[in-house]
C-alpha atoms as a PDB file:
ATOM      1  CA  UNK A   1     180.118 -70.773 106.487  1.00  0.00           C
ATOM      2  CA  UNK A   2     181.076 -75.003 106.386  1.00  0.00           C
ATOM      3  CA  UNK A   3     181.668 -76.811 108.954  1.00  0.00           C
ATOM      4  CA  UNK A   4     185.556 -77.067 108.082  1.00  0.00           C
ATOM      5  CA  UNK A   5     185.599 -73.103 107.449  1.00  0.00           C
ATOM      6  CA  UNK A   6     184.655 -72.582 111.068  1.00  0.00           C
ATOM      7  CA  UNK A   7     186.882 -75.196 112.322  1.00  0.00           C
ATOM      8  CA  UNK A   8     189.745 -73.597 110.952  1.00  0.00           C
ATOM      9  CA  UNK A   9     188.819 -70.082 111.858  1.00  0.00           C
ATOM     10  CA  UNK A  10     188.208 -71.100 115.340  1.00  0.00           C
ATOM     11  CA  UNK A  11     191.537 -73.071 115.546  1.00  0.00           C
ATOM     12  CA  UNK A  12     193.578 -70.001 114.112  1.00  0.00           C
ATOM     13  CA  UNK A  13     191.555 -67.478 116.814  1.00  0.00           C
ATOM     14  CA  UNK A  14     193.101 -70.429 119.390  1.00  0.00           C
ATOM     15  CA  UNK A  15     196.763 -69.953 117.946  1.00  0.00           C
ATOM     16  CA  UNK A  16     196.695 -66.482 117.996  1.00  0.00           C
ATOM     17  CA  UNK A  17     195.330 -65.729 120.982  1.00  0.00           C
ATOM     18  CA  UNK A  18     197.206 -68.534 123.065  1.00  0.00           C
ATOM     19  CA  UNK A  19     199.483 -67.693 125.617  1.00  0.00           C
ATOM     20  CA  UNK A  20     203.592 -69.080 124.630  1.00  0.00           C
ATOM     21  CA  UNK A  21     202.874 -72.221 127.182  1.00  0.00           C
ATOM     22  CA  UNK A  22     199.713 -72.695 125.765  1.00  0.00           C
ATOM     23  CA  UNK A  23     201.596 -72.750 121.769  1.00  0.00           C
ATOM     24  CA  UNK A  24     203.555 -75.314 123.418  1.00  0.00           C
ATOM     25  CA  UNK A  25     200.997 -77.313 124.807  1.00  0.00           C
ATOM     26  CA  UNK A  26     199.363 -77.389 121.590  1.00  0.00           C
ATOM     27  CA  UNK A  27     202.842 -78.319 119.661  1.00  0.00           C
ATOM     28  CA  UNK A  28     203.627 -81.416 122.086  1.00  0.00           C
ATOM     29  CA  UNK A  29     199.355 -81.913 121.599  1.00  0.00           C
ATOM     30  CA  UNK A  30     199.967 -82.644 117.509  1.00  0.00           C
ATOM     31  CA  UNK A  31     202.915 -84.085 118.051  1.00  0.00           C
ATOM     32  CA  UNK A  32     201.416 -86.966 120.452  1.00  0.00           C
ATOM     33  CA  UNK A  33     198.800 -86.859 117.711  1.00  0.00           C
ATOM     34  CA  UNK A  34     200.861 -87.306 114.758  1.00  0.00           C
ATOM     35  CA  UNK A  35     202.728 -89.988 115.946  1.00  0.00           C
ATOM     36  CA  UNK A  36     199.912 -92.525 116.826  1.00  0.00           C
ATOM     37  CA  UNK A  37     198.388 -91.506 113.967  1.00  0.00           C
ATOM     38  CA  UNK A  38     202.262 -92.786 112.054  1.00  0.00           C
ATOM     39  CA  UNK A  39     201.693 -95.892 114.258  1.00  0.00           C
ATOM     40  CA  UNK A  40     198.215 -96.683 113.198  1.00  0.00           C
ATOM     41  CA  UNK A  41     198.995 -96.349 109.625  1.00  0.00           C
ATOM     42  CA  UNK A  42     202.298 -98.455 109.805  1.00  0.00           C
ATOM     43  CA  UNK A  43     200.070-101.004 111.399  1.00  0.00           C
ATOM     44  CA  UNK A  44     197.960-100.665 108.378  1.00  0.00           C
ATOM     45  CA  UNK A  45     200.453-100.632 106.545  1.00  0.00           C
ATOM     46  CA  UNK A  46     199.250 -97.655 105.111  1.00  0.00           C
ATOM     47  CA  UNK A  47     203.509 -96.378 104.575  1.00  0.00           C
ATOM     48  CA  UNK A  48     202.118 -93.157 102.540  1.00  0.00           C
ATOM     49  CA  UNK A  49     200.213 -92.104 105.167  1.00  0.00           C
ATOM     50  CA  UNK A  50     202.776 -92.571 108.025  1.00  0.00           C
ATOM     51  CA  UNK A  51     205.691 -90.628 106.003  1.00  0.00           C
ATOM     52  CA  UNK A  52     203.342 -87.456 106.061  1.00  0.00           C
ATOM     53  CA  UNK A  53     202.559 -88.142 109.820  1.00  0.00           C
ATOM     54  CA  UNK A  54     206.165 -88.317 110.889  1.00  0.00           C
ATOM     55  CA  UNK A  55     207.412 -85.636 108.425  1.00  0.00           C
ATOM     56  CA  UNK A  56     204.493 -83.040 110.205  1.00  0.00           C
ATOM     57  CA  UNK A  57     205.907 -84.885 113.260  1.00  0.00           C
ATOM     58  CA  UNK A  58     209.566 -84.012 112.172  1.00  0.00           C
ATOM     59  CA  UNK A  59     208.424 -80.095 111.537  1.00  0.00           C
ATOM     60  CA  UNK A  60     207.316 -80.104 114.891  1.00  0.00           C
ATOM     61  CA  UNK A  61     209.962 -81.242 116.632  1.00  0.00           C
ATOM     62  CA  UNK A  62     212.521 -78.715 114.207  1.00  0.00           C
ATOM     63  CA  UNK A  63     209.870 -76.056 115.456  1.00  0.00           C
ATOM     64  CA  UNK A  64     210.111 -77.151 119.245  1.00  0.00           C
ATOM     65  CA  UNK A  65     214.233 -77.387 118.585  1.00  0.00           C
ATOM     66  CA  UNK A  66     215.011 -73.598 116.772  1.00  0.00           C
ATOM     67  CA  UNK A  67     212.409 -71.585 119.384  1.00  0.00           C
ATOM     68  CA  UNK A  68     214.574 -73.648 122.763  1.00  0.00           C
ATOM     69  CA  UNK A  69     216.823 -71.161 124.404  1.00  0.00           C
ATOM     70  CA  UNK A  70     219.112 -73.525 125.666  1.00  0.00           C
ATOM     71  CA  UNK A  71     220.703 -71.466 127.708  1.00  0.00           C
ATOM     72  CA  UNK A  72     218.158 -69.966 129.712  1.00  0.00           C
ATOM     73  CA  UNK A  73     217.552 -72.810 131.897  1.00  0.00           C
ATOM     74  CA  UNK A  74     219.991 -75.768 133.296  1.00  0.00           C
ATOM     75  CA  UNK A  75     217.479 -78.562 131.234  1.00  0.00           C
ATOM     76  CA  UNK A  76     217.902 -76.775 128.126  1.00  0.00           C
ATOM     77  CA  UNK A  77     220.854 -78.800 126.766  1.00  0.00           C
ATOM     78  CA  UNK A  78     219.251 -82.188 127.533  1.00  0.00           C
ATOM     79  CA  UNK A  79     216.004 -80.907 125.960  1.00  0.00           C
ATOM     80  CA  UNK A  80     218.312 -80.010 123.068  1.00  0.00           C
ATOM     81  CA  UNK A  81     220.176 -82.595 122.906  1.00  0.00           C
ATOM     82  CA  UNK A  82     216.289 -84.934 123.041  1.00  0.00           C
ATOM     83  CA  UNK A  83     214.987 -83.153 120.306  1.00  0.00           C
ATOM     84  CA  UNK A  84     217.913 -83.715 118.517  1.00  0.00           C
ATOM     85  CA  UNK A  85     217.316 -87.792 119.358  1.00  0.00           C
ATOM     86  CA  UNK A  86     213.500 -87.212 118.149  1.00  0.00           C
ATOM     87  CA  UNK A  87     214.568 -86.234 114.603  1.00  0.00           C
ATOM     88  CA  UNK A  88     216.790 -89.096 113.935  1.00  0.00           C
ATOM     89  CA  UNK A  89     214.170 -91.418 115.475  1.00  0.00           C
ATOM     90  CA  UNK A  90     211.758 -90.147 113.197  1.00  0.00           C
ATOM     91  CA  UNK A  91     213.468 -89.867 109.803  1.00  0.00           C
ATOM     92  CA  UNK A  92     214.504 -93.504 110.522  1.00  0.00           C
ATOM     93  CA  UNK A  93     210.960 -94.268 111.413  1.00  0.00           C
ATOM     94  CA  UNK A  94     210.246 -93.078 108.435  1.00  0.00           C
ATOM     95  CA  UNK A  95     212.851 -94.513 106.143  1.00  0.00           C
ATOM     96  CA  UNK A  96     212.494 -97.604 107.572  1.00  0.00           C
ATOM     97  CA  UNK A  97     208.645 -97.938 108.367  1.00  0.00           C
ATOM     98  CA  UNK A  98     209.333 -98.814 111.648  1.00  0.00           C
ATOM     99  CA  UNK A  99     206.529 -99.019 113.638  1.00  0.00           C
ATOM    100  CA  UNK A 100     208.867 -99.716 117.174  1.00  0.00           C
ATOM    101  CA  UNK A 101     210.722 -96.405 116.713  1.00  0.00           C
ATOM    102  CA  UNK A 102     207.531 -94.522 116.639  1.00  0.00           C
ATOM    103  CA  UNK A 103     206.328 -95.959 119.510  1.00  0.00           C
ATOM    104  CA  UNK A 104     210.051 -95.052 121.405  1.00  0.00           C
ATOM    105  CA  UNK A 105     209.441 -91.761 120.614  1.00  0.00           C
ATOM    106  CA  UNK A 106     205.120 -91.518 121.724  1.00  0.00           C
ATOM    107  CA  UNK A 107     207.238 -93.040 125.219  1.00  0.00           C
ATOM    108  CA  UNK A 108     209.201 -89.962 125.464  1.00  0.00           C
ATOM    109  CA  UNK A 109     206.660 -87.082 124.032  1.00  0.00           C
ATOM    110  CA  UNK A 110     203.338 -88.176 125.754  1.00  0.00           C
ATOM    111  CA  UNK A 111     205.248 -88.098 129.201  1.00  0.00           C
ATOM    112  CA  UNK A 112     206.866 -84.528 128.183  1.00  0.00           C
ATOM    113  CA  UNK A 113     203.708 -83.115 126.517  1.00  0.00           C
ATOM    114  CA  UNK A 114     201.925 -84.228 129.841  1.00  0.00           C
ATOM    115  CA  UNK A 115     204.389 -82.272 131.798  1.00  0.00           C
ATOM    116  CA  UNK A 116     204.355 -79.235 130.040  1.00  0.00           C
ATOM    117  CA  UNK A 117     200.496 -79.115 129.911  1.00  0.00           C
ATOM    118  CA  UNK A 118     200.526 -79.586 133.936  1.00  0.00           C
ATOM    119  CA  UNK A 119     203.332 -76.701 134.101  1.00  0.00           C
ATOM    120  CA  UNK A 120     201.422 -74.541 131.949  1.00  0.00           C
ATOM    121  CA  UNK A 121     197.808 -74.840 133.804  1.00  0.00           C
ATOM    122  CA  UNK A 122     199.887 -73.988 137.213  1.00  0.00           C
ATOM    123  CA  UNK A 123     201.539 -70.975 135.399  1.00  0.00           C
ATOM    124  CA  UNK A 124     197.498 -70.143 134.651  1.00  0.00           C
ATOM    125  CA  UNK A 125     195.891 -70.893 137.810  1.00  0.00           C
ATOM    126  CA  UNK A 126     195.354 -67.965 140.175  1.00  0.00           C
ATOM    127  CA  UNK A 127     197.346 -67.198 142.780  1.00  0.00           C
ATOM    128  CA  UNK A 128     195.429 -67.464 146.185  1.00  0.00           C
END
């Protein structure tokens, strides 16, 4: 088996066996990833490159959007309501190559995807 077969078998073992806060950990994970890989490539002005970057970025963030149940927590709306912010930061990123709206929105998902992945390893951690 290649390298790349094993790579992806191993990463769809990971999806499927992950726990919901660990899916979401791994979302906000690609996301972060995504978009400084969109910033890189607008530096290089590589725009081809940075349109598929925000566009997985975009999928992500529609993802992260449909699966909120706003109403089962009071931060639900304003999550909402920031995702909703994220996708028109992003198509206009895109549209527009613009290289200071990608790095708005790495300001508000590295911060986020930090605090979900610290939420998610106390949700894991044994009880003493």
């Amino acid at each position: 088996m290649s390298a790349a077969a094993l790579r992806a078998r191993y990463l769809g073992d990971s999806v499927a066996t992950a726990s919901p806060q660990q899916l979401l950990v791994m979302l906000y994970d690609r996301l972060a990833l995504d978009l400084e890989r969109a910033q890189a490539a607008l530096a290089e002005g590589d725009r081809t490159a940075a349109g598929e970057e925000l566009q997985h970025a975009q999928d992500i963030v529609f993802e992260l959007r449909s699966s909120l149940q706003v109403d089962a927590w009071e931060g639900g709306p304003r999550l909402a309501s920031l995702y909703s912010w994220l996708i028109g930061e992003l198509v206009q990123a895109n549209v527009r190559g613009d290289r200071n709206r990608v790095a708005s929105c790495r300001q508000v998902v590295e911060p986020l995807r930090d605090a979900w992945r610290q939420a998610a390893a106390s949700l894991a951690a044994p009880s003493t």
